[in-house]
Structure formats: structure tokens, C-alpha cells
Protein backbone atom coordinates (compact mmCIF):
# COMPACT_ATOMS: atom_id res chain seq x y z
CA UNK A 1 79.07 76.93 98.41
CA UNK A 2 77.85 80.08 99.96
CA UNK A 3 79.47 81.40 103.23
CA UNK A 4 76.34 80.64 105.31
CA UNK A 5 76.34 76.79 104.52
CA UNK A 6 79.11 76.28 105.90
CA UNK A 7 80.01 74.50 108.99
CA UNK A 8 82.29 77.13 110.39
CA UNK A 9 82.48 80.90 110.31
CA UNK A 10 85.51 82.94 110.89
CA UNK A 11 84.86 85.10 112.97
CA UNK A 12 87.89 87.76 113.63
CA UNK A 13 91.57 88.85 112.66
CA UNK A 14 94.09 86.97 115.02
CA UNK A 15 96.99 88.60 116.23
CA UNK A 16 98.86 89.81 113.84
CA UNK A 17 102.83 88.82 114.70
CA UNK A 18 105.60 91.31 114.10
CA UNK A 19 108.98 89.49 114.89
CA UNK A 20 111.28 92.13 116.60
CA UNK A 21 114.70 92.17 117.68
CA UNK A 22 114.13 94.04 120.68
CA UNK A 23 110.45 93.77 122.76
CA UNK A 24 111.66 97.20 124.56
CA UNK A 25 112.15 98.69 121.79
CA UNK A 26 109.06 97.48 119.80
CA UNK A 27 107.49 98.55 123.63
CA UNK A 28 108.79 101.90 123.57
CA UNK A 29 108.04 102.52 120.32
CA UNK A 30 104.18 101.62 120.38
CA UNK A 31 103.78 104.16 123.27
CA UNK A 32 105.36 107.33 121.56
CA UNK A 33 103.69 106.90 118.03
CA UNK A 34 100.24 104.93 119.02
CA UNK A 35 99.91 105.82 122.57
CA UNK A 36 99.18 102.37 123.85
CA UNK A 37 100.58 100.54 126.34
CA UNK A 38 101.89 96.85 125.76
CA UNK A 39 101.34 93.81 127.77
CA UNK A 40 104.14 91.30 128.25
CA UNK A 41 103.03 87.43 127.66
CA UNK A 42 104.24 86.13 131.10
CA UNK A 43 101.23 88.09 132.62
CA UNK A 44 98.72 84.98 131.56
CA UNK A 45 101.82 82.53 131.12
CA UNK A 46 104.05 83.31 134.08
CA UNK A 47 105.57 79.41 134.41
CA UNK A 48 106.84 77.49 131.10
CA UNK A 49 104.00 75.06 130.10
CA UNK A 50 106.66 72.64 129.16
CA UNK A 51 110.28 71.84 129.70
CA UNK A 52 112.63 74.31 127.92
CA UNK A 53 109.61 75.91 126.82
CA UNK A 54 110.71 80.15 127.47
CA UNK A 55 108.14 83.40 128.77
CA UNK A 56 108.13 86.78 128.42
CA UNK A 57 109.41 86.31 124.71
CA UNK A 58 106.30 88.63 123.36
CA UNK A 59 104.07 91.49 123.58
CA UNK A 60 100.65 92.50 123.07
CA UNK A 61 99.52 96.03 121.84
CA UNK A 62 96.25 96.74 121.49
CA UNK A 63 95.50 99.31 118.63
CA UNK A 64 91.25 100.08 117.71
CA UNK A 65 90.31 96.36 116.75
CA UNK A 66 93.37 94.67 116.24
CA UNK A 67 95.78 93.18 118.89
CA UNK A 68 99.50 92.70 117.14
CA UNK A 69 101.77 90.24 118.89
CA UNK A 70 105.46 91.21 118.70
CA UNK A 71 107.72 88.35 119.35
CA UNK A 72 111.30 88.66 120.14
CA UNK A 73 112.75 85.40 118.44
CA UNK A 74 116.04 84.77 120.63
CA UNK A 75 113.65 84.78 123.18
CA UNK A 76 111.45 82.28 121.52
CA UNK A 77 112.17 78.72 123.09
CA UNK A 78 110.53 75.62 122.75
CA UNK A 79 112.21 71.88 123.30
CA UNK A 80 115.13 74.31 124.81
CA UNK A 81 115.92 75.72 121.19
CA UNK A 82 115.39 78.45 119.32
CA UNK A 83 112.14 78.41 117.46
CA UNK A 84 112.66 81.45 114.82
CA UNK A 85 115.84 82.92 113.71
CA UNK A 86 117.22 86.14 115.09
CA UNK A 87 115.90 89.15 113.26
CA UNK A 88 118.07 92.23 112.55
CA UNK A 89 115.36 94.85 111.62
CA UNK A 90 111.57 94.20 112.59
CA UNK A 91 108.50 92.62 109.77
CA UNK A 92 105.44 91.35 110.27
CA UNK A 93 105.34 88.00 109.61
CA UNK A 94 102.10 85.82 109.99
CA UNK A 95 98.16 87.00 110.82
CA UNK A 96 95.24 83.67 111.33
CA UNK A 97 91.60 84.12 111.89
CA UNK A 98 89.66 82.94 115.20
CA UNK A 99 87.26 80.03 113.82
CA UNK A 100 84.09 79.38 115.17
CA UNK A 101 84.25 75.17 114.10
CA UNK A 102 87.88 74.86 113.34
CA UNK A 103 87.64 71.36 113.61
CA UNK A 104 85.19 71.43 110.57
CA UNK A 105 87.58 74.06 108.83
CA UNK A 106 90.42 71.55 109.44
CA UNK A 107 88.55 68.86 107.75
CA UNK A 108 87.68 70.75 104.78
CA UNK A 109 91.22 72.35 104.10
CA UNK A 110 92.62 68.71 103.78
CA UNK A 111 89.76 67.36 102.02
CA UNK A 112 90.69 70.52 98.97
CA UNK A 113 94.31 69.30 99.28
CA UNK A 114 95.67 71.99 101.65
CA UNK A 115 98.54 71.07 104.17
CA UNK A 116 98.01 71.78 107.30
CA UNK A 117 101.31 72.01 109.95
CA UNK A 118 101.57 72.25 113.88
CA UNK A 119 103.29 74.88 115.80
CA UNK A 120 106.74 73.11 115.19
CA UNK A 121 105.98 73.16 111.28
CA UNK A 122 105.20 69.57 111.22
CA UNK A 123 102.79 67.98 108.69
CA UNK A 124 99.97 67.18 110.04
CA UNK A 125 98.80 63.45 108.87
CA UNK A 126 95.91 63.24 111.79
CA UNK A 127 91.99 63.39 110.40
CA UNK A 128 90.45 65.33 112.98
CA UNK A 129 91.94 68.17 114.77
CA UNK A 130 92.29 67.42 118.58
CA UNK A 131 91.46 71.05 119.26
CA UNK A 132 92.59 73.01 122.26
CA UNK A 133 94.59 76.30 122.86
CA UNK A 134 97.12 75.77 119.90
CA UNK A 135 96.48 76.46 116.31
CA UNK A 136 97.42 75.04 113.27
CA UNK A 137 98.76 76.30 110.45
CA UNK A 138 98.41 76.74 106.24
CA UNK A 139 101.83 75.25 104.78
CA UNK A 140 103.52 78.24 103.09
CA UNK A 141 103.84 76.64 99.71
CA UNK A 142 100.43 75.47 99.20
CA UNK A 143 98.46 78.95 100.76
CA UNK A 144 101.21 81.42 99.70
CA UNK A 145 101.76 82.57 103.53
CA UNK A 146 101.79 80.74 106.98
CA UNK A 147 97.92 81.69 108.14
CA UNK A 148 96.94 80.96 111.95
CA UNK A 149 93.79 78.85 112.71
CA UNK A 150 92.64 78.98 116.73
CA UNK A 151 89.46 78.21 118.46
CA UNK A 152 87.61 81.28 119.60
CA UNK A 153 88.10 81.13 123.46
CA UNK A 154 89.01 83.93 125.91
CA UNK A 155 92.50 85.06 125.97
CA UNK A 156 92.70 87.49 128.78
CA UNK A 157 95.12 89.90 126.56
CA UNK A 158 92.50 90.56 123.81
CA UNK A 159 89.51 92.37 124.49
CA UNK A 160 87.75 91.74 121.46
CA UNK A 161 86.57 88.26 122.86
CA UNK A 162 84.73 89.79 125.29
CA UNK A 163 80.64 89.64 125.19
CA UNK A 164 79.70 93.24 124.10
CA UNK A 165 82.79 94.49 123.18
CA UNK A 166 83.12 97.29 120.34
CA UNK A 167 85.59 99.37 118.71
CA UNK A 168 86.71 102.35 121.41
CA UNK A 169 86.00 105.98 120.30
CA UNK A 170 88.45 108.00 119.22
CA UNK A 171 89.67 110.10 122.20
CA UNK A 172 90.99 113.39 122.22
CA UNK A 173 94.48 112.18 123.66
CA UNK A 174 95.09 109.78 120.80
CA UNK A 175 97.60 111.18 119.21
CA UNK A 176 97.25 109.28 115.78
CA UNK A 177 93.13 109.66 115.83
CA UNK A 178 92.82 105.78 114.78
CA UNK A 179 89.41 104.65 114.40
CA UNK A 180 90.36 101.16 113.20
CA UNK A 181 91.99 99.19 110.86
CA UNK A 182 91.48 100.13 107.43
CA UNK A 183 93.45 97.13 105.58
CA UNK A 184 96.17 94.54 105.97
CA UNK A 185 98.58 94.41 102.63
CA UNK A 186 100.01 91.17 101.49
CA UNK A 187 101.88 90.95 99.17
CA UNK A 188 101.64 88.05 96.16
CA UNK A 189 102.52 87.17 92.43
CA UNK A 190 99.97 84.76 92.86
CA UNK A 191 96.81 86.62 94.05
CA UNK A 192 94.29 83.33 92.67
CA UNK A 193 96.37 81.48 95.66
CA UNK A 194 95.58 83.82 97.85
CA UNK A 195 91.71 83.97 96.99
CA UNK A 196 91.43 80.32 97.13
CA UNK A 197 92.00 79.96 100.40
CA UNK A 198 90.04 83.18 101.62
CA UNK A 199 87.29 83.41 99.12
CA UNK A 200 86.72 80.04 98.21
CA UNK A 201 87.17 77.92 101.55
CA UNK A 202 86.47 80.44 104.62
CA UNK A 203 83.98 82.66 102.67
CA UNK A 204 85.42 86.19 101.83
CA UNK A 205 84.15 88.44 99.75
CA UNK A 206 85.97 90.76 96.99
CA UNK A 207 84.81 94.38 97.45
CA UNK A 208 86.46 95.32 94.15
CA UNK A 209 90.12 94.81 92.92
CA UNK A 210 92.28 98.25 92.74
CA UNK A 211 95.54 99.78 92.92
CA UNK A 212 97.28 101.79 96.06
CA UNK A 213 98.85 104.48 94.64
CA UNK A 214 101.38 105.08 97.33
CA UNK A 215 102.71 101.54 97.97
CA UNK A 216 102.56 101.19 93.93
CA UNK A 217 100.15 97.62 94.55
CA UNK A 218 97.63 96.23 92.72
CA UNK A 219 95.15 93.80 93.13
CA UNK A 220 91.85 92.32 94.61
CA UNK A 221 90.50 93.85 98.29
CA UNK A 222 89.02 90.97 100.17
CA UNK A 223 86.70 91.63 103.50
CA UNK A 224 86.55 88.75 105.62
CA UNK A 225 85.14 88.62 108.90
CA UNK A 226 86.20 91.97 110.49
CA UNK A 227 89.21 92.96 108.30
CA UNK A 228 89.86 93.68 104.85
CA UNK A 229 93.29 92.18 103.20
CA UNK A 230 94.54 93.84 100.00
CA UNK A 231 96.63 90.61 98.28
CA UNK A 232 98.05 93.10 95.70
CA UNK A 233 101.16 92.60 93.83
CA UNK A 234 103.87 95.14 93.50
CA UNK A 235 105.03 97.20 90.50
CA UNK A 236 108.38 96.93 89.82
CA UNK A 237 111.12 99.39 90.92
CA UNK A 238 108.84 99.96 94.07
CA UNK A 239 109.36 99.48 97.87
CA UNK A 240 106.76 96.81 98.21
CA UNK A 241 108.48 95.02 95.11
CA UNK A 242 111.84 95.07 97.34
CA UNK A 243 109.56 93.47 100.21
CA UNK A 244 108.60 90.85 98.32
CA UNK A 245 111.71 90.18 97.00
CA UNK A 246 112.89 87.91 99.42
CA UNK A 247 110.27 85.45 100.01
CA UNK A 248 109.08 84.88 96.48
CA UNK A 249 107.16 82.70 95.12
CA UNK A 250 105.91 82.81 98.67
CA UNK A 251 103.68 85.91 99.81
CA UNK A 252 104.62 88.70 102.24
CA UNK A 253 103.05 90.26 105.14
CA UNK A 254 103.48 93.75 104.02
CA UNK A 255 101.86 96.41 105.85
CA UNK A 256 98.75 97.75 107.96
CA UNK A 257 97.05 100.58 107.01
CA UNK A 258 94.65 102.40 109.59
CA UNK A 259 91.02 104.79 109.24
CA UNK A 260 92.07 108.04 110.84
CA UNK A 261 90.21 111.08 111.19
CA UNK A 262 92.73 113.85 110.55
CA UNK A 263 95.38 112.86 108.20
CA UNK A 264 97.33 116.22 109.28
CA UNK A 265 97.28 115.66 112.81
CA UNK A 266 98.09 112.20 112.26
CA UNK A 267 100.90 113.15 109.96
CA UNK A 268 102.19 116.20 112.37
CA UNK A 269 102.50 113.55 114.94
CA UNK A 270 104.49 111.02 113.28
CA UNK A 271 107.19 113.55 112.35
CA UNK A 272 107.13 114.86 115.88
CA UNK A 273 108.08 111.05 116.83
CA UNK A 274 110.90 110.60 114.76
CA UNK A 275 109.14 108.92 111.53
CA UNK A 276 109.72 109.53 107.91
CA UNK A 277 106.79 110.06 105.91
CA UNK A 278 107.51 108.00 102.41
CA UNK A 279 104.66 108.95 100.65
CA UNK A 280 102.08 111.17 100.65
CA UNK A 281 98.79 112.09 99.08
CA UNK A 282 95.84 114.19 99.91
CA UNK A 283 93.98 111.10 101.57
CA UNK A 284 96.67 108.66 102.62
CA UNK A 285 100.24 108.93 103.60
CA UNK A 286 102.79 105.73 104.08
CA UNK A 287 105.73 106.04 106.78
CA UNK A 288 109.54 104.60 105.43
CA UNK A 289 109.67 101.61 107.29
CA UNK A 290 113.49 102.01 108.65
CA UNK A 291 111.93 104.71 111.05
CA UNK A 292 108.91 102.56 111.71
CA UNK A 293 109.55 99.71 113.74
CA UNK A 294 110.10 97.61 109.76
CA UNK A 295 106.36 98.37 108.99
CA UNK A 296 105.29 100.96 106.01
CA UNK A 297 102.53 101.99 108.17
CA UNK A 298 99.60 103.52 106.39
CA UNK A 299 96.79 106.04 107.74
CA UNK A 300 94.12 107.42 105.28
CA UNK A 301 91.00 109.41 105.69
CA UNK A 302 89.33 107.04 102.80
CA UNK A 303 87.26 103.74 103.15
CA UNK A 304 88.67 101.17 100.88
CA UNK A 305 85.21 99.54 100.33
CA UNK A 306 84.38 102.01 97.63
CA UNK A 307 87.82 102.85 95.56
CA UNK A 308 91.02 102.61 95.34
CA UNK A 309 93.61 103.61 97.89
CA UNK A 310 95.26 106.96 96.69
């Protein structure tokens, strides 16, 4: 079925979600290397919407066109327990898609076979999809990853939703010289899994399948909606092979890579900050994630619509 018959259309990245065992930290940290500020969750959610429901357990960091949500799990209640386990070093750890008719998308996910789960990681048995603020949720096992779906509606934290809005110049007092997102990384054994859900059912297209030469990843570069996801699988001995590692035969949130426009200034700045600089080519460079707030940042002066990442 072609992408424009369908009943729904994604229409941007959601959120991506870094779990972080410390919010100042993960604060601190966004306004030495990116120079942006972050925005604590209590701001539109000051009073618990529920009992033993917690606030102020996130963040939100706007970077070019994508808004990452970092979540501090101990801080994380709902019911009056604990809804993630404590984290020890930071990862990202789930990205969705705002749906324009996510009711139809929920129909047609269950009518291929796909389970869908609540916020609580309960199957869900219903039909139709009552709608409203929350999402719901790919089950890991049958989509590879836990992928958000939400209604498009206008959450005061992300400026994206807003009629008009485009991606901001780069200024002079960026220190990094972002001028978006190049590509999210995830990581699979299973990269067919991964294209059935984003090719087949919400419309994707593959640009071309390649290899990233730094991370030492392989595999198909999808764009959908705004973003482009690399679902690449590692080589072995490599860092993004020790990523995986853990959550196989599930697939793992990897890394973000961004467009800059000086890779030296980029890189001089980084090292000024404290970062390690894993790899490095003429084009691209990839920070050690144990300096990087758990992320193998990338930043490359290359578009990944035409090539390979090297």
C-alpha cells in the first residue's frame, strides 16, 4: 500500500528518552557541550495527575529539530512505585513518532499481528484506541524496540508543534554548529523486523543500505517523516557490538548523530568540554560514550541520503 493511502501519516520524531541517573547532571552537561538550556517537566505538570503519581522526574533539551527527554528513573513514580529501574551510567532508551490518525495506526498494527502495550506495559486487548494525551506502545518482542505512538497535540515544551515553526539557523554562539539531526542508530540482528514496522506499516522509505565506518554498523538507512534511522547491525569486536550485547535478540537505541558545519570547531569544542573523541575521520567523528553522558554522539559534515557514513 503506498504511504499516501493510508489513513494516518506520521508526522515527526517524538522525544527521544535518555534514562539518566542524575537530571543535574544530564542538565549540566547539555549546557557545556550543546549550549542549550533544559526545561524541567513540572513546568507544564506542576501537581501529580494521579495519586502517587511523582514530577519533576525529567527534562527537556531542545537541540535543532529534536527535543530529547531525559528521565531520572528513581524519580519516576506512578501507583507510588518505581516505574524503571535505577540506572548507573546514562542510554537512550526509547524514541515514537507523533501520528496524525493514531487511532487508525492502532487499528492496523493489531490487525498485522503487532502487540500493542499501555504506559504500564500492559497488553492492550481493547479494539479502538480511546485516544488522549498518553501513547501506546510496540511490544519489544514483536517490533524489536519499545516505539512511542502519541496524538499530535501541543505540548508547550516542544516547539516543533507550533504552526510555522522551522529548524533555527545556526548561530555564531553555538558552540557545536548543529544544523540538525543527521541520523538516529539502532541497533538490530534483525533489521527485516525493524523495516516491517517502519517501511511496511507507517510508510518509510530506504534511501540506500550502507555501512558507518566509525561505529563499525551496517545496514539499511530509513527516512521517515523528519528523521532518518540507520537499523544497522554491528561488526563484531566493535563498541556498538558491546551495546547490543545486552538486550539481544531485542534492538538497541544506540546513538544520534548530528549535520554540523565545521567538524573542527565542533571537534575543538568537545575536547575543550571534557569529551573523548573515539573515532575520527575526515567527515565524521564519534565521542566515547563514558565522557558523553552514555551516548556515542556523532557529528559529520556529510548527508547520509547519498552514501555511506565514513
Amino acid at each position: 500500500m503506498a504511504s499516501t493511502d493510508r489513513p494516518f501519516r506520521v508526522k515527526m520524531v517524538y522525544h527521544p528518552k535518555i534514562h539518566v541517573p542524575s537530571l543535574a547532571e544530564a542538565e549540566d552537561f547539555y549546557a557545556r557541550v550543546f549550549g542549550r538550556p533544559s526545561t524541567n517537566f513540572s513546568v507544564v505538570m506542576p501537581n501529580p495527575p494521579a495519586p502517587g503519581h511523582s514530577v519533576g522526574y525529567s527534562t527537556f533539551t531542545a537541540i535543532g529539530d529534536v527535543l530529547i527527554d531525559n528521565l531520572e528513573p528513581r524519580l519516576y513514580l506512578t501507583g507510588g512505585v518505581q516505574r524503571y529501574p535505577d540506572v548507573e551510567s546514562p542510554h537512550l532508551k526509547a524514541i515514537g513518532w507523533y501520528v496524525e490518525g493514531v487511532k487508525e495506526l492502532y487499528r492496523d498494527l493489531r490487525a498485522r499481528g503487532f502487540r500493542l502495550v499501555d504506559s504500564r506495559d500492559q497488553i492492550l486487548e481493547a479494539d479502538e484506541w480511546a485516544g488522549g494525551p498518553s501513547p501506546f506502545h510496540t511490544f519489544e518482542a514483536d517490533a524489536g524496540m519499545r516505539y512511542d505512538f502519541f496524538e499530535v497535540f501541543p505540548f508547550p515544551l516542544d516547539p516543533r508543534v507550533n504552526e510555522g515553526w522551522t529548524i533555527p539557523p545556526v548561530s555564531d554562539d553555538d558552540p557545536l554548529g548543529i544544523e540538525h539531526a543527521s541520523h538516529h542508530t539502532i541497533l538490530t540482528s534483525q533489521p527485516e523486523r525493524a523495516l516491517e514496522l517502519t517501511v511496511d506499516v507507517l510508510g518509510a522509505e530506504v534511501i540506500h543500505t550502507g555501512r558507518d565506518d566509525l561505529r563499525g554498523v551496517s545496514g539499511p538507512y530509513v527516512r521517515l517523516a523528519d528523521a532518518v534511522f540507520h537499523f544497522a547491525t554491528p561488526e563484531p569486536g566493535s563498541a556498538a557490538a558491546a551495546d547490543a550485547s545486552d538486550n539481544e535478540p531485542l534492538d538497541t537505541y544506540h546513538a544520534i548523530t548530528w549535520k554540523v558545519v565545521d567538524l573542527e570547531r565542533a571537534a575543538r569544542h568537545l575536547e575543550s568540554e571534557g569529551l573523548r573523541i573515539a573515532h575520527r575521520s575526515d567527515t565524521a567523528l564519534v565521542t566515547d560514550p563514558v565522557s558523553s553522558l552514555g551516548v556515542p554522539w556523532g557529528f559529520t559534515t556529510v548527508s547520509v541520503s547519498g552514501g555511506d557514513v565514513r
